[in-house]
PDB file of N, CA and C in Angstrom:
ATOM      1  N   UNK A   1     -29.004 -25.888  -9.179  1.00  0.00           N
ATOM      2  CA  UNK A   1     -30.024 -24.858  -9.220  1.00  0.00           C
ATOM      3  C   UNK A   1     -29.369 -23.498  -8.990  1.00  0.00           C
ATOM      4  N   UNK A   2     -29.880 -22.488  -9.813  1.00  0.00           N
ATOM      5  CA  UNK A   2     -29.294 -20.945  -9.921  1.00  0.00           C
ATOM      6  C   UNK A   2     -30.092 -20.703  -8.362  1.00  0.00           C
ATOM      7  N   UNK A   3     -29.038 -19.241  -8.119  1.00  0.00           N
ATOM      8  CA  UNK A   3     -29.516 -18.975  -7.314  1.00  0.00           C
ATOM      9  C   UNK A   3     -29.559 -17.174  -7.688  1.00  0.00           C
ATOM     10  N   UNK A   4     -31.003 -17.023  -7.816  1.00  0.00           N
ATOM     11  CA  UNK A   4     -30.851 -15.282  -7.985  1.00  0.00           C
ATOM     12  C   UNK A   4     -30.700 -14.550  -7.397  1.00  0.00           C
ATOM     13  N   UNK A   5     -30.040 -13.748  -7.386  1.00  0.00           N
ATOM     14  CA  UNK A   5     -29.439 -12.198  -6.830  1.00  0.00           C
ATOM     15  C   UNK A   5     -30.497 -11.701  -6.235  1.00  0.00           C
ATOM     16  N   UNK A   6     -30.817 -11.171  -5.287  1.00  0.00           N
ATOM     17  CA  UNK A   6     -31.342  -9.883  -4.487  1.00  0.00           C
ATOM     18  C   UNK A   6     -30.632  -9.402  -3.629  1.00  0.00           C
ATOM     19  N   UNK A   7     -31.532  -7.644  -4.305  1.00  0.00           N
ATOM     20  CA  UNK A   7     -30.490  -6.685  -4.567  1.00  0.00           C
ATOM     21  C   UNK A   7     -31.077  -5.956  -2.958  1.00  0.00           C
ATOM     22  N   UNK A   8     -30.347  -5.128  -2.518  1.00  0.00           N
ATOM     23  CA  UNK A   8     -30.257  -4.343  -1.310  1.00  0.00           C
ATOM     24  C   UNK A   8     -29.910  -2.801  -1.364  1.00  0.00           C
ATOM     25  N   UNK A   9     -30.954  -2.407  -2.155  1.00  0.00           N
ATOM     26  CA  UNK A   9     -31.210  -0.711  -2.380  1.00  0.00           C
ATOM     27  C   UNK A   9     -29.994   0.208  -1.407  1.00  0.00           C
ATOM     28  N   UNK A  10     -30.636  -0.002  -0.203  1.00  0.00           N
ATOM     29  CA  UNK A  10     -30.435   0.635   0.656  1.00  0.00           C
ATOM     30  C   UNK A  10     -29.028   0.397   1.532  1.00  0.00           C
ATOM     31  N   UNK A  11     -28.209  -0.374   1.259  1.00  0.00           N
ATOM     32  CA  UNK A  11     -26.852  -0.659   1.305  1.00  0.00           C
ATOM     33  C   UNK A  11     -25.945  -0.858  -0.014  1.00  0.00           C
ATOM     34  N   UNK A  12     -26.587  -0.418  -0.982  1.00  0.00           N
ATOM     35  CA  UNK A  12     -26.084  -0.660  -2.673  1.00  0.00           C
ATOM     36  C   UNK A  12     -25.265  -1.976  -2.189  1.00  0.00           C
ATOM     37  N   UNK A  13     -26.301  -3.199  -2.487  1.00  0.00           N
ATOM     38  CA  UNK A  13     -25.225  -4.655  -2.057  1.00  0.00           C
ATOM     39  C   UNK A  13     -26.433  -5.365  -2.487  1.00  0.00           C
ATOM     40  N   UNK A  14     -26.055  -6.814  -2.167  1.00  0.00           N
ATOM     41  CA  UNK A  14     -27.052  -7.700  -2.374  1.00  0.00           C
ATOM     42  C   UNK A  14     -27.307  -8.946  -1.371  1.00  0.00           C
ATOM     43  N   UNK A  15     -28.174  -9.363  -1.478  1.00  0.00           N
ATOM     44  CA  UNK A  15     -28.919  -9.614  -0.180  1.00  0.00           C
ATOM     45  C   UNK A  15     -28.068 -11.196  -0.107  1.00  0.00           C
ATOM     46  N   UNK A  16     -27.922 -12.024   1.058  1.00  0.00           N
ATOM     47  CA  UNK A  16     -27.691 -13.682   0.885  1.00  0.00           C
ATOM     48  C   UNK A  16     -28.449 -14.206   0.865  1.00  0.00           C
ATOM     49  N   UNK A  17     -28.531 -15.242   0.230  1.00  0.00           N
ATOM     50  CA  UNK A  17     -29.484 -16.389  -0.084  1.00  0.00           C
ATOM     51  C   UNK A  17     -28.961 -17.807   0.875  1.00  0.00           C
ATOM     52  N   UNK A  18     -29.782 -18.321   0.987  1.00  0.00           N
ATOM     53  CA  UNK A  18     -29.642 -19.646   1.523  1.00  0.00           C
ATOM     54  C   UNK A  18     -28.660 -20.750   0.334  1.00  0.00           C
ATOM     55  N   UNK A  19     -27.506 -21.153   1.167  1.00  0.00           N
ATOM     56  CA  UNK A  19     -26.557 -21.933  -0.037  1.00  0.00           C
ATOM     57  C   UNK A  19     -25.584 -20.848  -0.356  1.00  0.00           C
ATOM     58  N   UNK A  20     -25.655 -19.539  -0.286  1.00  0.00           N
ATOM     59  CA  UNK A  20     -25.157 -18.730  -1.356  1.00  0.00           C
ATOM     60  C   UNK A  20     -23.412 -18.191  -0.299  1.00  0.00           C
ATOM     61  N   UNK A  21     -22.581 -18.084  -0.856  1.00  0.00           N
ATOM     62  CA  UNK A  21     -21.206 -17.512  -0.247  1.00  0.00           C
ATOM     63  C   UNK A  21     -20.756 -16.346  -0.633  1.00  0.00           C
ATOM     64  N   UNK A  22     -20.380 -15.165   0.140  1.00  0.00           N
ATOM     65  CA  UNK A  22     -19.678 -14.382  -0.630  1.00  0.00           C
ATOM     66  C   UNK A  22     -18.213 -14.128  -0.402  1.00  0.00           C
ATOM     67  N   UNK A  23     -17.617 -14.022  -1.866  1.00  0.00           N
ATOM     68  CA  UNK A  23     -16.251 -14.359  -1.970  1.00  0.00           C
ATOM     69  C   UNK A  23     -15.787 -13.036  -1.552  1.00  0.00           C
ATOM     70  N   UNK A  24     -16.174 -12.069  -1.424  1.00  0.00           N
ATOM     71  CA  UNK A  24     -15.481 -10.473  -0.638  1.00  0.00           C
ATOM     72  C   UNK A  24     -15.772 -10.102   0.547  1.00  0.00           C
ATOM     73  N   UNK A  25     -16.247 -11.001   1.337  1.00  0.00           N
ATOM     74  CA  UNK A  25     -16.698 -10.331   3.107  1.00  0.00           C
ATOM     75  C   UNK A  25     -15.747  -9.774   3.233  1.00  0.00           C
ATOM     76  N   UNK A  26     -14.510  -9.863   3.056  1.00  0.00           N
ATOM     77  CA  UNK A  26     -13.362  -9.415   4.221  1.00  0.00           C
ATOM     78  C   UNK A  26     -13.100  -7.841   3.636  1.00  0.00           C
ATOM     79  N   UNK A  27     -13.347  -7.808   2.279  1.00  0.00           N
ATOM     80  CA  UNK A  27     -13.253  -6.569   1.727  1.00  0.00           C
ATOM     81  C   UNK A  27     -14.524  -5.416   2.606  1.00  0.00           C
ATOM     82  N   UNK A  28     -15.811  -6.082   2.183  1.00  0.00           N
ATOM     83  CA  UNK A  28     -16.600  -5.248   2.392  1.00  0.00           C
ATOM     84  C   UNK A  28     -16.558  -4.988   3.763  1.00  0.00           C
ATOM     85  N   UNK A  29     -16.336  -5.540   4.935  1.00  0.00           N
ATOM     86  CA  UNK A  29     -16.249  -5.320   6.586  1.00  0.00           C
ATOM     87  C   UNK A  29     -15.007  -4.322   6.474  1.00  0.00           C
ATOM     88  N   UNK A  30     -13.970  -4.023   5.735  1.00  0.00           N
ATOM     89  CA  UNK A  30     -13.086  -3.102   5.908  1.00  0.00           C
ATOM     90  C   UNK A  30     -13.848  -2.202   5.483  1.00  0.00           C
ATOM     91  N   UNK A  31     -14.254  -2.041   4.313  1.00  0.00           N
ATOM     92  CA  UNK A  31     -14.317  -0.500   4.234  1.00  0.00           C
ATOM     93  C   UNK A  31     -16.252  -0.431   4.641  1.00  0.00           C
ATOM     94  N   UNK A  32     -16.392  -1.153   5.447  1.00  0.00           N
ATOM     95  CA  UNK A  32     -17.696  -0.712   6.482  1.00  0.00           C
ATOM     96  C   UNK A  32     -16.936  -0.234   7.747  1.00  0.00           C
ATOM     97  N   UNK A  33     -15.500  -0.693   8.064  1.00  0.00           N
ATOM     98  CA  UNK A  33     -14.769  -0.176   9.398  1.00  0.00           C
ATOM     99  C   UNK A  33     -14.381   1.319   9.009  1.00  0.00           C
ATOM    100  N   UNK A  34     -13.815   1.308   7.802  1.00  0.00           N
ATOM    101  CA  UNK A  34     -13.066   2.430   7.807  1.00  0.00           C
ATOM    102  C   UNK A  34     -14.345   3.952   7.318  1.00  0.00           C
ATOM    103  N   UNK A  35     -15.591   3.341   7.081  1.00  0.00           N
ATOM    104  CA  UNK A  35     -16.888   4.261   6.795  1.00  0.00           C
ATOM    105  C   UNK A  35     -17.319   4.688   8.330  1.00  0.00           C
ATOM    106  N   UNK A  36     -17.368   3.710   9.496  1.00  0.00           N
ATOM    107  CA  UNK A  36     -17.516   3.997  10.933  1.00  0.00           C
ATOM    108  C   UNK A  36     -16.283   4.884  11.602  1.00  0.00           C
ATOM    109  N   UNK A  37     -15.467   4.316  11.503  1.00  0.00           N
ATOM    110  CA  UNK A  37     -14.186   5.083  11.840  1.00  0.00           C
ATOM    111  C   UNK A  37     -14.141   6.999  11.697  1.00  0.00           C
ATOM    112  N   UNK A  38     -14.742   6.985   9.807  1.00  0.00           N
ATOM    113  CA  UNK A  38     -14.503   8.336   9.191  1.00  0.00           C
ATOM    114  C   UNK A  38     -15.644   8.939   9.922  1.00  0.00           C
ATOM    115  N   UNK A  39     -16.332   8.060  10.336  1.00  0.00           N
ATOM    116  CA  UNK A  39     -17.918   9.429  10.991  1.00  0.00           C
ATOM    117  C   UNK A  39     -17.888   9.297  12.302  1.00  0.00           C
ATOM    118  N   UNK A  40     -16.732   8.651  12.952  1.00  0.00           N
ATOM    119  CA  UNK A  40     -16.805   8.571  14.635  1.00  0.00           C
ATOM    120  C   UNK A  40     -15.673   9.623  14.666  1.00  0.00           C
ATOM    121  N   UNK A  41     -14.955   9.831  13.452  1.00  0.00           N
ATOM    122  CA  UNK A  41     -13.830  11.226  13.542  1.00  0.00           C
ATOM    123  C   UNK A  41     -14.615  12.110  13.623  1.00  0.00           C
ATOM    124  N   UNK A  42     -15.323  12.645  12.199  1.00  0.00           N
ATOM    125  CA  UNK A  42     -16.276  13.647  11.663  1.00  0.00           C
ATOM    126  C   UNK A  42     -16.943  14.163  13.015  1.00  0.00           C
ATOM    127  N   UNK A  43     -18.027  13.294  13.631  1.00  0.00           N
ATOM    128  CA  UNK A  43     -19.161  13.848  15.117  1.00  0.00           C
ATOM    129  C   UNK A  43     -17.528  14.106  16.356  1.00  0.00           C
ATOM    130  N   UNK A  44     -16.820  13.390  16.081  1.00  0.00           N
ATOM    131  CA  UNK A  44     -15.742  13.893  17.017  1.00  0.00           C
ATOM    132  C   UNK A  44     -14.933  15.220  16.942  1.00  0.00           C
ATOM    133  N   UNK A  45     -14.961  15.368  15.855  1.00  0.00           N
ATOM    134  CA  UNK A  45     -14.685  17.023  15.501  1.00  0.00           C
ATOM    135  C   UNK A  45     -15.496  18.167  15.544  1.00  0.00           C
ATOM    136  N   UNK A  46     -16.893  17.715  15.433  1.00  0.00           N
ATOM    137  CA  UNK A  46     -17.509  18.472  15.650  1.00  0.00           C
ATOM    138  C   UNK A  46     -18.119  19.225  17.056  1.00  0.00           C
ATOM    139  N   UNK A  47     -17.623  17.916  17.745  1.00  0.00           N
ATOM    140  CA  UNK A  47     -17.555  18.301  19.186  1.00  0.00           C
ATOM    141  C   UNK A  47     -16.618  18.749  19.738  1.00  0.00           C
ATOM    142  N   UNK A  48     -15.661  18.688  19.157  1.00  0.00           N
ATOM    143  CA  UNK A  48     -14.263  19.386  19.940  1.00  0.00           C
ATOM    144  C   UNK A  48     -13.248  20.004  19.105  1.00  0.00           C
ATOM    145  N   UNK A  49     -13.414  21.474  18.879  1.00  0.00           N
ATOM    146  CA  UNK A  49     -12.862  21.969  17.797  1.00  0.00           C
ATOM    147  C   UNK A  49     -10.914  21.952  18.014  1.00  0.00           C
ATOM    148  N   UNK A  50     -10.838  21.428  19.402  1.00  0.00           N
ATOM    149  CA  UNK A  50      -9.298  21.278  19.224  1.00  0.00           C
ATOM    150  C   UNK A  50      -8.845  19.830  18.434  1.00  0.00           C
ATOM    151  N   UNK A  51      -9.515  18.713  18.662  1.00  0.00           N
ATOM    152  CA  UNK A  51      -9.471  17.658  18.032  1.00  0.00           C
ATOM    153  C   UNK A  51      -9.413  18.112  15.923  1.00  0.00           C
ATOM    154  N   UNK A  52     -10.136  18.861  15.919  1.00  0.00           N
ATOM    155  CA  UNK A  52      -9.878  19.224  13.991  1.00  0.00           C
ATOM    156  C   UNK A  52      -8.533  19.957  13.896  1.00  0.00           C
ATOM    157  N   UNK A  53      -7.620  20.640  15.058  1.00  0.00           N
ATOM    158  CA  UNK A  53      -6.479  20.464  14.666  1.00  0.00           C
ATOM    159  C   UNK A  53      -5.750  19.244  14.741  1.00  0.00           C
ATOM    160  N   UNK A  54      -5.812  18.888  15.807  1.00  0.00           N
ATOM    161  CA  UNK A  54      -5.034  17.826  16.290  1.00  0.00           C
ATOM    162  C   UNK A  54      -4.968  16.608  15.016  1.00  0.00           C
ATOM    163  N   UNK A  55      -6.461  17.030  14.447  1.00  0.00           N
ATOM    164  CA  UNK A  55      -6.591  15.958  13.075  1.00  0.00           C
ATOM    165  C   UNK A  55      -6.074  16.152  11.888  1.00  0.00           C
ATOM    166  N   UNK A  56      -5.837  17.169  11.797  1.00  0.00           N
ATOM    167  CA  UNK A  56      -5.342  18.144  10.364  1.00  0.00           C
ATOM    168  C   UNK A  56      -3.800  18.003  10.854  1.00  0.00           C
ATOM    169  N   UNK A  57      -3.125  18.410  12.027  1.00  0.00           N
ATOM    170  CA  UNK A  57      -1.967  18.154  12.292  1.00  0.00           C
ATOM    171  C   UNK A  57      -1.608  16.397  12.243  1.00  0.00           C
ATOM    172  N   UNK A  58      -1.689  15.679  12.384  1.00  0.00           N
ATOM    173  CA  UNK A  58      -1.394  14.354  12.243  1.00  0.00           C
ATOM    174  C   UNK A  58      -1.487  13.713  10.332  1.00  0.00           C
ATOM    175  N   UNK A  59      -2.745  14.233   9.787  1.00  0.00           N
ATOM    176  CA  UNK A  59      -2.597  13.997   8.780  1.00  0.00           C
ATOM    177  C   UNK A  59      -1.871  14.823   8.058  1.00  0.00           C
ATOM    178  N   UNK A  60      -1.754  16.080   8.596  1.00  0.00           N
ATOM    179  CA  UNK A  60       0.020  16.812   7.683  1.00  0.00           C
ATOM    180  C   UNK A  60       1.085  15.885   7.538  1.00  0.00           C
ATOM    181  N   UNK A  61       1.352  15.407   8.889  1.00  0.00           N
ATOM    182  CA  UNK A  61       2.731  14.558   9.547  1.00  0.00           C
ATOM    183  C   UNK A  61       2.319  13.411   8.245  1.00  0.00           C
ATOM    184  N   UNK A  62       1.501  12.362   8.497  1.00  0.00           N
ATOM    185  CA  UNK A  62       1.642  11.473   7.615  1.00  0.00           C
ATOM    186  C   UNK A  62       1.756  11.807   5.904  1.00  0.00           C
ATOM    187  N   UNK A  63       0.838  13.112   5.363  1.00  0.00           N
ATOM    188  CA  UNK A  63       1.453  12.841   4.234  1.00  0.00           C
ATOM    189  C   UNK A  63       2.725  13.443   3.728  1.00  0.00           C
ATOM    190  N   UNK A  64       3.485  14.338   4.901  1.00  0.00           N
ATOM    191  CA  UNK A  64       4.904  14.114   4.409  1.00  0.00           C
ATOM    192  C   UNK A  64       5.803  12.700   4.308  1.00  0.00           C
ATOM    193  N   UNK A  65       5.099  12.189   5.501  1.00  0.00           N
ATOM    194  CA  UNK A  65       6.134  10.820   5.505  1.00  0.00           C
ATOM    195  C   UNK A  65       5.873  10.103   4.488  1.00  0.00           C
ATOM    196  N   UNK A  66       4.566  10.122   3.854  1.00  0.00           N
ATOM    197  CA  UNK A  66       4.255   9.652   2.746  1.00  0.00           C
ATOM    198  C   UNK A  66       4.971  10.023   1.317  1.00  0.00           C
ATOM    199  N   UNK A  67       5.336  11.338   1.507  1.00  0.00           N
ATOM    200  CA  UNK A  67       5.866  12.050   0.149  1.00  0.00           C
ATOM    201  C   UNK A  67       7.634  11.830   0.481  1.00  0.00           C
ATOM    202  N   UNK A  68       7.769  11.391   1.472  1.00  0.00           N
ATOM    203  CA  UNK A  68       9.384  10.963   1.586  1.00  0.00           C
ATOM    204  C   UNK A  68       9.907   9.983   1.670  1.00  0.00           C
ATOM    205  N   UNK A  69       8.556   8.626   2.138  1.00  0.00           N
ATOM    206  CA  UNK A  69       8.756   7.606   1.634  1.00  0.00           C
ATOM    207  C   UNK A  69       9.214   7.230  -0.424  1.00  0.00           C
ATOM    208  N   UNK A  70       7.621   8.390  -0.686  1.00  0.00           N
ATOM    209  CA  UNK A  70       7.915   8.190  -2.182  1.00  0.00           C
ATOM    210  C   UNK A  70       9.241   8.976  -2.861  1.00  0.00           C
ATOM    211  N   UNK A  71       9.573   9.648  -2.601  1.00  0.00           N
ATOM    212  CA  UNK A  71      10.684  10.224  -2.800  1.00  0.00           C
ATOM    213  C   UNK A  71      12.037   9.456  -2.578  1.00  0.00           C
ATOM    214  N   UNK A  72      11.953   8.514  -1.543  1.00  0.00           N
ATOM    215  CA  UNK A  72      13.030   7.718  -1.235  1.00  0.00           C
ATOM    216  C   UNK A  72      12.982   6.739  -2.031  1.00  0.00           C
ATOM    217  N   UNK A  73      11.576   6.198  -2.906  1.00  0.00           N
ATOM    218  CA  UNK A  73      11.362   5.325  -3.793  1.00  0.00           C
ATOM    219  C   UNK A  73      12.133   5.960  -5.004  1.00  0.00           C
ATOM    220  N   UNK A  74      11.380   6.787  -5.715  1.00  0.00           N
ATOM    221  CA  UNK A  74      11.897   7.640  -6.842  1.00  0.00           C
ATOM    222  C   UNK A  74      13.855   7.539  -6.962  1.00  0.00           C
ATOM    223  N   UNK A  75      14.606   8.048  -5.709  1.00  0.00           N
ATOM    224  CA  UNK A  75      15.990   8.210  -5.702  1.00  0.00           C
ATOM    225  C   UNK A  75      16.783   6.656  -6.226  1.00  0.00           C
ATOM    226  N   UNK A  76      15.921   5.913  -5.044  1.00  0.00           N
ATOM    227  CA  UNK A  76      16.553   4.369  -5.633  1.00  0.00           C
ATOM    228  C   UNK A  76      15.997   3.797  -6.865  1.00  0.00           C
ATOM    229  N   UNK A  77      14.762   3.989  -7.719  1.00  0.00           N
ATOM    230  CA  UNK A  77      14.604   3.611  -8.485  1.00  0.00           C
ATOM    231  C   UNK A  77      15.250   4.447  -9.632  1.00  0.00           C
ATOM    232  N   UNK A  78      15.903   5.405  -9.411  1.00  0.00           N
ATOM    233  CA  UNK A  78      17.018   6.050 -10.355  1.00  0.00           C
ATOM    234  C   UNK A  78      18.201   5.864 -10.091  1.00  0.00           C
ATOM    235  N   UNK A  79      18.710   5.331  -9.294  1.00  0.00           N
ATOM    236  CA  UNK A  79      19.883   4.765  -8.684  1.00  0.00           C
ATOM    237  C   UNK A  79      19.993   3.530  -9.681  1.00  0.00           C
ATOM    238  N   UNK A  80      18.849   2.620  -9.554  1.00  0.00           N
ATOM    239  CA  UNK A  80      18.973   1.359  -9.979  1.00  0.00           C
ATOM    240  C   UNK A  80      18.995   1.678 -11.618  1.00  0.00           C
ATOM    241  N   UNK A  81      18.436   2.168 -12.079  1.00  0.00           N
ATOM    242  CA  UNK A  81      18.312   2.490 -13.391  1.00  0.00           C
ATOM    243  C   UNK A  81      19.636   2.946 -14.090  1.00  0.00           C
ATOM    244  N   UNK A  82      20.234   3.749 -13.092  1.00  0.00           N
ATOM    245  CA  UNK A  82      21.660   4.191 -13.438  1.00  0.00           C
ATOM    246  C   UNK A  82      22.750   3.341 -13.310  1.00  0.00           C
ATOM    247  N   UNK A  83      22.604   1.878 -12.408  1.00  0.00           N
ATOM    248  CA  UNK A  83      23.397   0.874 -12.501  1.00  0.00           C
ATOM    249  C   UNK A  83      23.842   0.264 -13.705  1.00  0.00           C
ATOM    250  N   UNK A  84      24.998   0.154 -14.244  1.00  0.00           N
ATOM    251  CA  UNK A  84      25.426  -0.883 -15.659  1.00  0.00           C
ATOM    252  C   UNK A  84      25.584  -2.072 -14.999  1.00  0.00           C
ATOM    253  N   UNK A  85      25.289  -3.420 -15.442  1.00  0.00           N
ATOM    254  CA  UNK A  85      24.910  -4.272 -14.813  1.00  0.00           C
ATOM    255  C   UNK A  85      26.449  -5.375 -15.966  1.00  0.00           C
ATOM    256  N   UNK A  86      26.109  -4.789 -17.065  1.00  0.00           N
ATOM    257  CA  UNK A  86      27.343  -5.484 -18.004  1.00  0.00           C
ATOM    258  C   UNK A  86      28.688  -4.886 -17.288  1.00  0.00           C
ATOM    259  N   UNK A  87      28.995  -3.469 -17.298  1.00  0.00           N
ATOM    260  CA  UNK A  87      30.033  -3.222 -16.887  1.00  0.00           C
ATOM    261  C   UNK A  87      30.604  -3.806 -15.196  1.00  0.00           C
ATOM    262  N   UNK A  88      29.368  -3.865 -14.398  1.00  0.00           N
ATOM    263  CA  UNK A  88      29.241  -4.801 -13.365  1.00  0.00           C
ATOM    264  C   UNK A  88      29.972  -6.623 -13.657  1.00  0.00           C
ATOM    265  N   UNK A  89      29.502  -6.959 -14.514  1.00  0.00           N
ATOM    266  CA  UNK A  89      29.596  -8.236 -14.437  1.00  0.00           C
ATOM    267  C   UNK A  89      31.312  -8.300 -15.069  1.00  0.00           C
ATOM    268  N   UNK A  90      31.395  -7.344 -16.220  1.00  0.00           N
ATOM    269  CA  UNK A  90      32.956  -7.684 -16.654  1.00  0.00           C
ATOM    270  C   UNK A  90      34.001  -7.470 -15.590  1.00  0.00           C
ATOM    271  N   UNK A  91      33.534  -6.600 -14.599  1.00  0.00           N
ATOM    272  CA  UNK A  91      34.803  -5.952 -13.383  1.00  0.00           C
ATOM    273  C   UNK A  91      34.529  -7.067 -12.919  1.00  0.00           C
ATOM    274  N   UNK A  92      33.696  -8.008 -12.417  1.00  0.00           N
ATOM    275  CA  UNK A  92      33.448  -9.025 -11.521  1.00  0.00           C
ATOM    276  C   UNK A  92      34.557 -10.340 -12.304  1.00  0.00           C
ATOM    277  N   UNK A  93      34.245 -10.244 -13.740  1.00  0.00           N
ATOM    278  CA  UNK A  93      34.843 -11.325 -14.438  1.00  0.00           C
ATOM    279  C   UNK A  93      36.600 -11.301 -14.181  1.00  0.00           C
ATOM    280  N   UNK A  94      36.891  -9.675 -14.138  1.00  0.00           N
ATOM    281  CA  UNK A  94      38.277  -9.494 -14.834  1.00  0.00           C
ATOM    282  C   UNK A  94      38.934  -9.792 -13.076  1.00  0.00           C
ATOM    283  N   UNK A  95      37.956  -9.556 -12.115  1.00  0.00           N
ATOM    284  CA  UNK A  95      38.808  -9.839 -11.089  1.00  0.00           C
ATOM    285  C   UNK A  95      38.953 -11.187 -10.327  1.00  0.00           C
ATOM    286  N   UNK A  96      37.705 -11.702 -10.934  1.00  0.00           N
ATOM    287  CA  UNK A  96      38.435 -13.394 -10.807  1.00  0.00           C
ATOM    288  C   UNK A  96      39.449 -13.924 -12.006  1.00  0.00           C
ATOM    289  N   UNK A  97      39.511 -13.426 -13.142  1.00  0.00           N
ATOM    290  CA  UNK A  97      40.545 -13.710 -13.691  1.00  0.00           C
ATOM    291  C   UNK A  97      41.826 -13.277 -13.086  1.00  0.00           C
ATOM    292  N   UNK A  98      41.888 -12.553 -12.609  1.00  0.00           N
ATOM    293  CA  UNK A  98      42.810 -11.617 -11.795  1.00  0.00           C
ATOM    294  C   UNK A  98      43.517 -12.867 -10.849  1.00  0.00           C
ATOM    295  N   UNK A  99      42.736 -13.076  -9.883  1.00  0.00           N
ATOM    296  CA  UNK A  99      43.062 -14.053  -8.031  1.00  0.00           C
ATOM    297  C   UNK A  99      43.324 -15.064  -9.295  1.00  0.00           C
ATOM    298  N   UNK A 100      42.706 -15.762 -10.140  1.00  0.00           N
ATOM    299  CA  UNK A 100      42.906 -16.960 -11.091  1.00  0.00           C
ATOM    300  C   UNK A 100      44.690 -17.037 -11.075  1.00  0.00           C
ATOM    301  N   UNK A 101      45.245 -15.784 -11.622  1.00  0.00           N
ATOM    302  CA  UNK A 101      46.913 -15.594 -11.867  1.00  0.00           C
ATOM    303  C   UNK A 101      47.060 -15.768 -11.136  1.00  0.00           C
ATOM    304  N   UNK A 102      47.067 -15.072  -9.875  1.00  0.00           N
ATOM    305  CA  UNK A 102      47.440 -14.812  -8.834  1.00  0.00           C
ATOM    306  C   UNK A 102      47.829 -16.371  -8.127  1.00  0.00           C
ATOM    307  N   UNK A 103      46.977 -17.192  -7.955  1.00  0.00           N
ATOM    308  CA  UNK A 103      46.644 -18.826  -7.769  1.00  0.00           C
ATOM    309  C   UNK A 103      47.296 -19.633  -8.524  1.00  0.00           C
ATOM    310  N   UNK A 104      47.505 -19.334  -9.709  1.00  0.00           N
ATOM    311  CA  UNK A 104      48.474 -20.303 -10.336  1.00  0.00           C
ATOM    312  C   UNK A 104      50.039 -19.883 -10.043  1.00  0.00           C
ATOM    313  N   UNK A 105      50.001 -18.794 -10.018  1.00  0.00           N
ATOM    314  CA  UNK A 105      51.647 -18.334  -9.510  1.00  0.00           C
ATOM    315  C   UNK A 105      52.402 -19.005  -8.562  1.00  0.00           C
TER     316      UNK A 105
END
């Protein structure tokens, strides 16, 4: 037996039914945490105008670390790109051929 949807206006969601599972709880409880979180900042700033620096200063800090994380991405992923991987493998070849002489000598 189907089980029909009802819908929940007022939380844009839909309602559970008896029998019924939902396969995203864990999604939707995060970003219901991180919707509480953003408005327990928001009334917290509004009460304490040193806290909206203190907030603006911290999120400066992170998105540099953010832009130097990515930046540290960018360098090695041009690093790697700039690797020859053939010319790699023949130096690798020619120097076990190399100890090879060397061993039979």
């Amino acid at each position: 037996a189907a089980v029909p949807p009802q819908t929940d206006p007022e939380n844009t969601d839909y309602t559970m039914e008896h029998g019924a599972t939902r396969n995203f709880q864990a999604e939707k409880l995060l970003e219901e945490e991180e919707k509480r979180m953003q408005k327990e900042r928001e009334e917290e700033e509004l009460n304490n105008p040193m806290k909206v620096l203190e907030n603006r200063t911290k999120d400066s800090k992170l998105e540099m670390e953010v832009l130097e994380n990515l930046q540290e991405l960018k360098e090695l992923n041009q690093r790697q790109a700039n690797v020859d991987f053939e010319a790699m493998l023949k130096q690798y070849k020619e120097l076990e051929e190399e100890q090879r002489r060397k061993e039979q000598e």
